[in-house]
Protein backbone atom coordinates (compact mmCIF):
# COMPACT_ATOMS: atom_id res chain seq x y z
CA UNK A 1 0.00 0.00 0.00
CA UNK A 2 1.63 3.55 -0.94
CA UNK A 3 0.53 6.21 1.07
CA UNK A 4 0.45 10.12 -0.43
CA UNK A 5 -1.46 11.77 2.50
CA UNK A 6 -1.56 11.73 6.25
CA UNK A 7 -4.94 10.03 7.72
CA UNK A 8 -4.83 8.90 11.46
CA UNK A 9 -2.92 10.20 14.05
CA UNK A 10 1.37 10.03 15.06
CA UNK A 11 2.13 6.41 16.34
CA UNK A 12 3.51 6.37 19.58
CA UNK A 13 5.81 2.70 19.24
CA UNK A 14 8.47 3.69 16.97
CA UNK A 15 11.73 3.97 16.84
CA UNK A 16 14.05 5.81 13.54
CA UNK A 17 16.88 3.42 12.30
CA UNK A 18 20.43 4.62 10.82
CA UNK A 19 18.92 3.65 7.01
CA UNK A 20 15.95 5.94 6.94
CA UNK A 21 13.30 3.32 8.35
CA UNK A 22 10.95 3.68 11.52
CA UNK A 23 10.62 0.36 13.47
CA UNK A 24 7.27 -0.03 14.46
CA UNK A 25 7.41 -1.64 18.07
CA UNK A 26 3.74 -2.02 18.65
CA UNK A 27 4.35 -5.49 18.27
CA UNK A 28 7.08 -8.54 17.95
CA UNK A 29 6.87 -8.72 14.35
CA UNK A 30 9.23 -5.16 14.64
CA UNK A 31 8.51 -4.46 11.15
CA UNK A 32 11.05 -1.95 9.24
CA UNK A 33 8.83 0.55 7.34
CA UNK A 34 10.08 2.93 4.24
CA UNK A 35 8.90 6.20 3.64
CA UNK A 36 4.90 6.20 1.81
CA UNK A 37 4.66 2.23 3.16
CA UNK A 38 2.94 0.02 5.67
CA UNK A 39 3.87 -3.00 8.19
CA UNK A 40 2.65 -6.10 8.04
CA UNK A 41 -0.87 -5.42 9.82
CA UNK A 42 -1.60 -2.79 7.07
CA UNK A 43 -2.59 0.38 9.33
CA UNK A 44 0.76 1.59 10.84
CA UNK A 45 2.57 3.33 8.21
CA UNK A 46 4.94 6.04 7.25
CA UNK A 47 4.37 9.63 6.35
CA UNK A 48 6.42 12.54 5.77
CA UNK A 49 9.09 10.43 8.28
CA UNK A 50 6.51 9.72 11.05
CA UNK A 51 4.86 6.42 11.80
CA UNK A 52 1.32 7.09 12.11
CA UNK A 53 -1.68 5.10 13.18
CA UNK A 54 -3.53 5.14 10.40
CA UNK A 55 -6.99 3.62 11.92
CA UNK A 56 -7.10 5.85 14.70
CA UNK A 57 -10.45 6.38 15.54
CA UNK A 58 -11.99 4.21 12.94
CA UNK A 59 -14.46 1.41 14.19
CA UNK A 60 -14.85 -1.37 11.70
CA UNK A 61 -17.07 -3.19 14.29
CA UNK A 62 -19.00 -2.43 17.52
CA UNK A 63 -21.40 -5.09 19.61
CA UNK A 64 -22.27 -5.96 22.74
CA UNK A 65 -21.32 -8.62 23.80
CA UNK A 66 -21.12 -10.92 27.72
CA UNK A 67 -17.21 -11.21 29.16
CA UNK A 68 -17.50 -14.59 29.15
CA UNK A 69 -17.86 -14.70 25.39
CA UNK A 70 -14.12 -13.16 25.24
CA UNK A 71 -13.83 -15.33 27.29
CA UNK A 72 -12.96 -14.19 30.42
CA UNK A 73 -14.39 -15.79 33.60
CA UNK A 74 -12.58 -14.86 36.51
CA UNK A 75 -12.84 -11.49 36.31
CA UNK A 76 -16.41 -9.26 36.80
CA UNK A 77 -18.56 -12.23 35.73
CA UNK A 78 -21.83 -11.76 34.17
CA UNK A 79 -20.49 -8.07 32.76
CA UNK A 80 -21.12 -6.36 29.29
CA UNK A 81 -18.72 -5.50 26.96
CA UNK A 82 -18.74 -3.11 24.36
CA UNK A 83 -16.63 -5.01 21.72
CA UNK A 84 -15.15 -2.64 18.99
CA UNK A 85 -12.21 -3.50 16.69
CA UNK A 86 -10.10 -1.77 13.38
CA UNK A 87 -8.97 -3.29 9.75
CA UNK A 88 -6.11 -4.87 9.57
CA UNK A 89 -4.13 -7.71 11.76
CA UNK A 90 -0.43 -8.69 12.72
CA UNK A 91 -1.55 -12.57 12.64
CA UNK A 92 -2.23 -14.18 8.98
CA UNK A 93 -4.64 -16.84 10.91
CA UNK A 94 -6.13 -19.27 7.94
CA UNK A 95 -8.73 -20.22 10.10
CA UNK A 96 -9.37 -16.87 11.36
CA UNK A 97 -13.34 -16.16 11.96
CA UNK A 98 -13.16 -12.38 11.62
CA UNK A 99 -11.39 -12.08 8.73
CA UNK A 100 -13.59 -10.12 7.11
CA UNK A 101 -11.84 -7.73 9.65
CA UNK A 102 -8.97 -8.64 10.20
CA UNK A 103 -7.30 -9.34 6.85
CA UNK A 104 -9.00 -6.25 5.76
CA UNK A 105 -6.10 -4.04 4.33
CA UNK A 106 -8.08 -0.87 3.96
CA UNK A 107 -8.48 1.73 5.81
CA UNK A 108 -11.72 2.63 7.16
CA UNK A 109 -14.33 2.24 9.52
CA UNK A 110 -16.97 4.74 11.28
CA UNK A 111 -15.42 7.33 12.26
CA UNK A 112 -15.63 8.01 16.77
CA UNK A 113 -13.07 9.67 18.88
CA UNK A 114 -11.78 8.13 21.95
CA UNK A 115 -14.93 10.10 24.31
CA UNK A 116 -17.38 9.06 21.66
CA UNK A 117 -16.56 5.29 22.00
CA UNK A 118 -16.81 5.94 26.15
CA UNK A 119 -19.93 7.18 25.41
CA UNK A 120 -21.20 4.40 23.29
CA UNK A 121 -20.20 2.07 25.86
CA UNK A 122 -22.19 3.99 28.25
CA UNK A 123 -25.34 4.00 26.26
CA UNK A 124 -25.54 0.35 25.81
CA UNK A 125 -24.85 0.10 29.78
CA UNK A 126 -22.03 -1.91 29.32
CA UNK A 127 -19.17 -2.22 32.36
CA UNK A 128 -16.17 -2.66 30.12
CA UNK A 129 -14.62 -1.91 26.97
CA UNK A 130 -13.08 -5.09 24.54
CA UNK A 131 -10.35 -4.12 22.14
CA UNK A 132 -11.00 -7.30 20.14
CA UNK A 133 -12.18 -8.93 16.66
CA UNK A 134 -8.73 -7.98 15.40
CA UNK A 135 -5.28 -7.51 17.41
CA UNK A 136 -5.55 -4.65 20.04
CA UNK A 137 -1.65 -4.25 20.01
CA UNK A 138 -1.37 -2.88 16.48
CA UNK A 139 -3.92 -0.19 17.23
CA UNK A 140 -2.68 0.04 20.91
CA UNK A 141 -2.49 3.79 20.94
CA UNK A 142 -6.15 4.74 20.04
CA UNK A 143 -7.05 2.05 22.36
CA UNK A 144 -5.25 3.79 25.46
CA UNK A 145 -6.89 6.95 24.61
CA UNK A 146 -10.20 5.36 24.91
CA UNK A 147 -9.17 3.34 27.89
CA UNK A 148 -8.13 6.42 29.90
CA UNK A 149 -11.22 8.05 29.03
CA UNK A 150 -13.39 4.75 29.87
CA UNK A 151 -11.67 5.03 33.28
CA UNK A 152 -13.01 7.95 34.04
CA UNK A 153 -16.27 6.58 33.62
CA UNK A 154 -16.16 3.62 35.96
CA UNK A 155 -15.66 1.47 32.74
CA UNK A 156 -12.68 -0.94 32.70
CA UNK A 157 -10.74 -2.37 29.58
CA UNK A 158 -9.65 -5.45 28.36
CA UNK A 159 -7.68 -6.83 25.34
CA UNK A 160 -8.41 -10.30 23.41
CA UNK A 161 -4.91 -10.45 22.45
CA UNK A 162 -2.66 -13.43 20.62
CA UNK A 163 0.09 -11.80 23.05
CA UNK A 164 2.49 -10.97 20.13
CA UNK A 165 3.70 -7.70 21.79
CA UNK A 166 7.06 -5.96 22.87
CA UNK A 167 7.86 -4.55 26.03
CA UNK A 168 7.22 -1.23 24.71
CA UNK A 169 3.63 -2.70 23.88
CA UNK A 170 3.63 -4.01 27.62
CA UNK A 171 4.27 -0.72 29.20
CA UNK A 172 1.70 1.17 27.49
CA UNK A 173 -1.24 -1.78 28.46
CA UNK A 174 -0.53 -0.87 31.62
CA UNK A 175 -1.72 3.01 31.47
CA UNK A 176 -4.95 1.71 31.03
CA UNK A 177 -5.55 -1.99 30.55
CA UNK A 178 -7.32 -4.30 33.35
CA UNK A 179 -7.54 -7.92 31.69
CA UNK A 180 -6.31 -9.45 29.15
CA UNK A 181 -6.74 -13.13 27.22
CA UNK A 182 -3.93 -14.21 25.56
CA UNK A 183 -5.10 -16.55 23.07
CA UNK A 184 -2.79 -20.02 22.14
CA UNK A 185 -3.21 -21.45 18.63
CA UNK A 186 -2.39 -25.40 18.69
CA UNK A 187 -0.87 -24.39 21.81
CA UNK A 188 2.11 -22.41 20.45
CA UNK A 189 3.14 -25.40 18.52
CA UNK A 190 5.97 -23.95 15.89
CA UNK A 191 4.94 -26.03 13.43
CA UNK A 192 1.40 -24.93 13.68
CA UNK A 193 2.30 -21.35 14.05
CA UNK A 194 4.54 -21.21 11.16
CA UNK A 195 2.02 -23.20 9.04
CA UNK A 196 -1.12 -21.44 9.48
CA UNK A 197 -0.57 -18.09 11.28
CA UNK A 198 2.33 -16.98 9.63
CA UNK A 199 4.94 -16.25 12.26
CA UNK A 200 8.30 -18.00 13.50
CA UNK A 201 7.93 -18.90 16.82
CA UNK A 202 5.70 -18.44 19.91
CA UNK A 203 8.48 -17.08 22.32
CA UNK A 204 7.64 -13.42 21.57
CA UNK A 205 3.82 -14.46 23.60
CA UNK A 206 5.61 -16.47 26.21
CA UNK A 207 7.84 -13.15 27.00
CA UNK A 208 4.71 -10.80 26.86
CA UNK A 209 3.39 -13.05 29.69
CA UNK A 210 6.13 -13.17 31.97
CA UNK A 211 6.48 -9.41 31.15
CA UNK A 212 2.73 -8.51 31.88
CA UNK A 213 3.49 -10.87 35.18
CA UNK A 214 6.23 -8.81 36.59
CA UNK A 215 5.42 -5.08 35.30
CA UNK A 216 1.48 -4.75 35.28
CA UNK A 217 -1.64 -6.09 37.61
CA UNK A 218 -3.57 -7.08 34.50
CA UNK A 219 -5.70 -9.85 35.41
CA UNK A 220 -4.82 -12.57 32.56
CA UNK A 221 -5.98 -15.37 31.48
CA UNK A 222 -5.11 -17.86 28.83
CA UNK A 223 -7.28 -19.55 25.45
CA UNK A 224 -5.87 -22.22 23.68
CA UNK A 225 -7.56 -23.17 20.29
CA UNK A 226 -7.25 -26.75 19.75
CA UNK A 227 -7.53 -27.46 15.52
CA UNK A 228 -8.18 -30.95 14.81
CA UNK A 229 -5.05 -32.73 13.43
CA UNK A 230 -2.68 -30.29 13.12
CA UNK A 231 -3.04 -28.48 16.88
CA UNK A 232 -4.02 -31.00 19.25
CA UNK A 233 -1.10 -32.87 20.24
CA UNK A 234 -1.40 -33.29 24.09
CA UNK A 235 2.85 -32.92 24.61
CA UNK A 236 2.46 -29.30 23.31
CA UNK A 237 -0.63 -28.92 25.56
CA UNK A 238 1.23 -30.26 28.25
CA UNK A 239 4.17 -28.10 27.80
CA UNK A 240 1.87 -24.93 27.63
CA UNK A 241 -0.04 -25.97 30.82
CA UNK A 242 3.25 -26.49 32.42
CA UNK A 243 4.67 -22.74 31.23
CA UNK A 244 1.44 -21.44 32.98
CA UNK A 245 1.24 -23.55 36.04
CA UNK A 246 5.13 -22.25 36.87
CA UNK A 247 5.09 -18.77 35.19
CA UNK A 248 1.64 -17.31 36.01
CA UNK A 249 0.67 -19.82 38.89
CA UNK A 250 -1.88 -22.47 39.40
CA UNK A 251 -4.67 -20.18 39.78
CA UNK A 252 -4.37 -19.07 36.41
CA UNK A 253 -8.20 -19.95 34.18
CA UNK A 254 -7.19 -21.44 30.59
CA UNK A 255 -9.68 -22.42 28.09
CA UNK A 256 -9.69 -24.88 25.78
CA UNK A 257 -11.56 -23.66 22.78
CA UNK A 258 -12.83 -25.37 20.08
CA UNK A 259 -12.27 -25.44 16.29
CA UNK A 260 -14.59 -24.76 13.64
CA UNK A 261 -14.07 -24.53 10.20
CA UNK A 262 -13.62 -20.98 8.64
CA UNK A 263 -12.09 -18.94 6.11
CA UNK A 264 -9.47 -20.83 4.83
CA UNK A 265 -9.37 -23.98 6.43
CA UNK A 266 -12.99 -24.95 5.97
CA UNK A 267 -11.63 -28.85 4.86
CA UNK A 268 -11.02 -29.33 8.55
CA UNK A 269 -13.82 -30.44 11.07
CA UNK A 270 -14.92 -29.12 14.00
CA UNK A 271 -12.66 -30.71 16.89
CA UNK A 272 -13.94 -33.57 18.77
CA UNK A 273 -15.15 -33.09 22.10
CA UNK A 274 -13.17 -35.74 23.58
CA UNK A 275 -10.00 -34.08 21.95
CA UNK A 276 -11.29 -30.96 24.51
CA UNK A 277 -11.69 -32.98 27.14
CA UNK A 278 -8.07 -34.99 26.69
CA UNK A 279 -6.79 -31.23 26.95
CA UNK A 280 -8.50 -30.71 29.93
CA UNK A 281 -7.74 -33.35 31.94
CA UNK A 282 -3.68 -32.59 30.89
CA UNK A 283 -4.26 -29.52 32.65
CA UNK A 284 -5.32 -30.64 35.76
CA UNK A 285 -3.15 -33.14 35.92
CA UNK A 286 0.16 -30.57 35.62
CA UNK A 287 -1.78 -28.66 38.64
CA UNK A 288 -4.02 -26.05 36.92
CA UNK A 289 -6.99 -25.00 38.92
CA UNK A 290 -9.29 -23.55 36.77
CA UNK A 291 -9.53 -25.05 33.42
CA UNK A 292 -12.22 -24.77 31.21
CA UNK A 293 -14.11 -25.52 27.78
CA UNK A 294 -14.58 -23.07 25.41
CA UNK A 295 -17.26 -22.95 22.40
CA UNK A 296 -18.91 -26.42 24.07
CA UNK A 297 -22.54 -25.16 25.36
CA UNK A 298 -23.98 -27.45 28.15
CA UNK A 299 -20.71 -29.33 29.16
CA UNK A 300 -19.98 -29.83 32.48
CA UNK A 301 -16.30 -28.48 31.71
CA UNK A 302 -17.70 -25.02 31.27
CA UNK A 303 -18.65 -24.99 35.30
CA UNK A 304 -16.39 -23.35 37.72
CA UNK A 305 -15.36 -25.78 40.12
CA UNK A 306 -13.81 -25.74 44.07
CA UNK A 307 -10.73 -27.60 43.90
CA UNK A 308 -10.93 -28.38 47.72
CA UNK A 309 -14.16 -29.80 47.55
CA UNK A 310 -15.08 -30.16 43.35
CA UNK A 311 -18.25 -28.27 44.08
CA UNK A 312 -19.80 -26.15 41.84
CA UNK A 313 -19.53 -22.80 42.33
CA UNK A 314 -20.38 -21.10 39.23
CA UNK A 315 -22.52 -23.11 36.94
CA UNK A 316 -22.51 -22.13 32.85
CA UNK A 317 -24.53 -22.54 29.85
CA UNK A 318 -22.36 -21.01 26.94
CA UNK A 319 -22.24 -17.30 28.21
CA UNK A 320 -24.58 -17.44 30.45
CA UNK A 321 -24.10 -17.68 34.35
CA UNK A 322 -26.88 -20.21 35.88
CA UNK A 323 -25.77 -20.18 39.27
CA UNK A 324 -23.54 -18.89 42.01
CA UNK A 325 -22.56 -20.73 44.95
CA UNK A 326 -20.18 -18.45 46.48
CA UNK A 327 -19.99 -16.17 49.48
CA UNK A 328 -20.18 -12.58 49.62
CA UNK A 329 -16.10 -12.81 50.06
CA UNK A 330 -16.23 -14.84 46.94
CA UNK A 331 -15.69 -18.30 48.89
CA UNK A 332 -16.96 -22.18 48.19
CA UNK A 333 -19.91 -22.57 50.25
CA UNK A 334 -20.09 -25.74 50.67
CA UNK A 335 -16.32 -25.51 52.08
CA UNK A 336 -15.07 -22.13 52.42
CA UNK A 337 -12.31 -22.12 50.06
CA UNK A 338 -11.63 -18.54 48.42
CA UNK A 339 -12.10 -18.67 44.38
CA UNK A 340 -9.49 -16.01 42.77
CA UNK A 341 -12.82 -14.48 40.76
CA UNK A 342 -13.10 -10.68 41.05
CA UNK A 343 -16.66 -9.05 41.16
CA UNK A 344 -19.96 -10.88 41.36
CA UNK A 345 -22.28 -11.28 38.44
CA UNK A 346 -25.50 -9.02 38.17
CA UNK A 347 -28.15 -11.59 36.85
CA UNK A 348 -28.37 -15.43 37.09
CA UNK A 349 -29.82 -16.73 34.04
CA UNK A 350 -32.00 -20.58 35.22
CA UNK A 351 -33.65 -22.84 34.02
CA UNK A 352 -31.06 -23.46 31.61
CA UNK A 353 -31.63 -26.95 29.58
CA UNK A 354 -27.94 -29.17 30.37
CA UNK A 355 -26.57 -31.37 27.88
CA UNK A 356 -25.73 -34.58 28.88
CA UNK A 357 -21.39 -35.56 27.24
């Protein structure tokens, strides 16, 4: 893409190299960007020898949507989320269900400045703000602007992220951002990475955890997509869980989502529930806590459980939260042990029809 004019606003991740390029640290992929060109992602590019964000304040997408759909379930339960996202991505996911967004290398989008998207958010009632649909890193600075502003509404922010970020990136989520999900593909598999999303190597997500771990107090939690085949070897599951359980501790929730077929990867079928469950049980059995299924309505796996007592304590149908069994202090009461979930849910949805696995 050449660019002959200056839309957007200055990029704050940049840095000017000795040959004429800016680096564009927004994210690991570091891209090295000439004069009148774009990175990778296709909205950070360079004009009149200035990186500039070249989505900022465009909304390709807006909904409403629960937390638990990010999904997030450990922290503010039962919330609403006003969901927006840009064009463009750092990830070249085949199986990628936005993609209609996110491998969208144009710039546009309705047009709402950091207050207006506060306000939006406030209209529709919603407690939080997701930077989502595409990666939030790539347009990281329009989404600090509106998360400083949502602040100082009593709204909080969170990022569905695939965690492909810098310390630079790191240091400005944590001027505004609350939670994040970093989502695993095949569990970070390098073969599976390389093959279908387009990158090296996972260790630039693995480093954005530890780094979120020792310089923010972003509550985070962890997705894994498990693709049929070619990302659901239990070794590479094992050696995530284990990266979790000693990096971000045993309390940490990960999710084991499930695979259907999209975009370009449509030959592939949905993964097996048992697959799921084989994940699951991996996790428990390195020492995980909280592990869950993702994409799986009506299983049992999509319950909160005590791991003193196995108890229920937060039952689940899809996004919905059909009951809570905890104390006001947010403890198992049928045995007192304190869940690590933050904030209480508004409404409990009943009545809810269970499938039997």
């Amino acid at each position: 893409m050449l660019l002959n004019e200056a839309p957007g606003k200055e990029a704050t991740l940049y840095s000017r190299l000795p040959s004429g390029r800016l680096k564009c640290t927004a994210c690991a992929r570091l891209c090295e960007i000439p004069e009148g060109k774009v990175g990778l992602c296709g909205i950070r590019g360079v004009v009149d020898g200035k990186l500039r964000l070249l989505v900022y304040g465009k909304v390709i997408a807006g909904h409403i949507d629960p937390i638990e759909k990010k999904p997030v379930t450990h922290y503010r339960p039962g919330t609403s989320i006003f969901s927006i996202a840009t064009t463009g991505c750092n990830w070249l996911c085949k199986y990628c269900q936005n993609h209609d967004i996110s491998q969208r290398r144009k710039i546009e989008g309705t047009e709402m400045t950091p207050t207006e998207v506060v306000e939006n958010a406030a209209n529709y009632d919603a407690d939080g703000i997701a930077y989502t649909y595409n990666e939030p890193s790539i347009f990281i600075e329009f989404a600090k602007d509106c998360g400083i502003e949502a602040h100082k509404r009593g709204i909080f922010n969170i990022f569905v992220s695939n965690g492909y970020d810098t310390p630079e990136s790191v240091n400005m989520m944590n001027e505004f951002l609350d939670c994040i999900t970093v989502d695993f593909k095949g569990s970070g598999k390098q073969e599976f990475v390389r093959r279908f999303i387009g990158i090296p190597n996972a260790d630039p997500i693995f480093q954005t955890l530890k780094n979120i771990r020792d310089k923010t107090s972003i509550h985070t939690e962890i997705t894994d997509l498990i693709v049929p085949q070619v990302g659901d070897d239990l070794d590479d599951a094992k050696r995530l869980c284990k990266f979790v359980y000693d990096e971000l501790g045993p309390d940490t929730p990960i999710h084991f989502l499930r695979f259907h077929p999209d975009y370009k990867m449509m030959e592939f079928d949905s993964t097996p529930v048992e697959t799921l469950e084989k994940h699951h049980r991996v996790a428990k059995e390195v020492g995980l806590r909280y592990a869950y299924l993702g994409n799986v309505p009506g299983h049992p796996l999509e319950h909160t459980y005590c791991p003193e007592c196995n108890s229920v304590v937060v039952g689940r149908y899809g996004f919905s939260i059909t009951s809570w069994n905890l104390t006001e202090k947010n403890c198992c009461k049928s045995c007192g042990h304190r869940i690590p979930i933050l904030g209480k849910p508004k409404k409990i949805h009943k009545n809810r029809f269970q499938v039997i696995w």
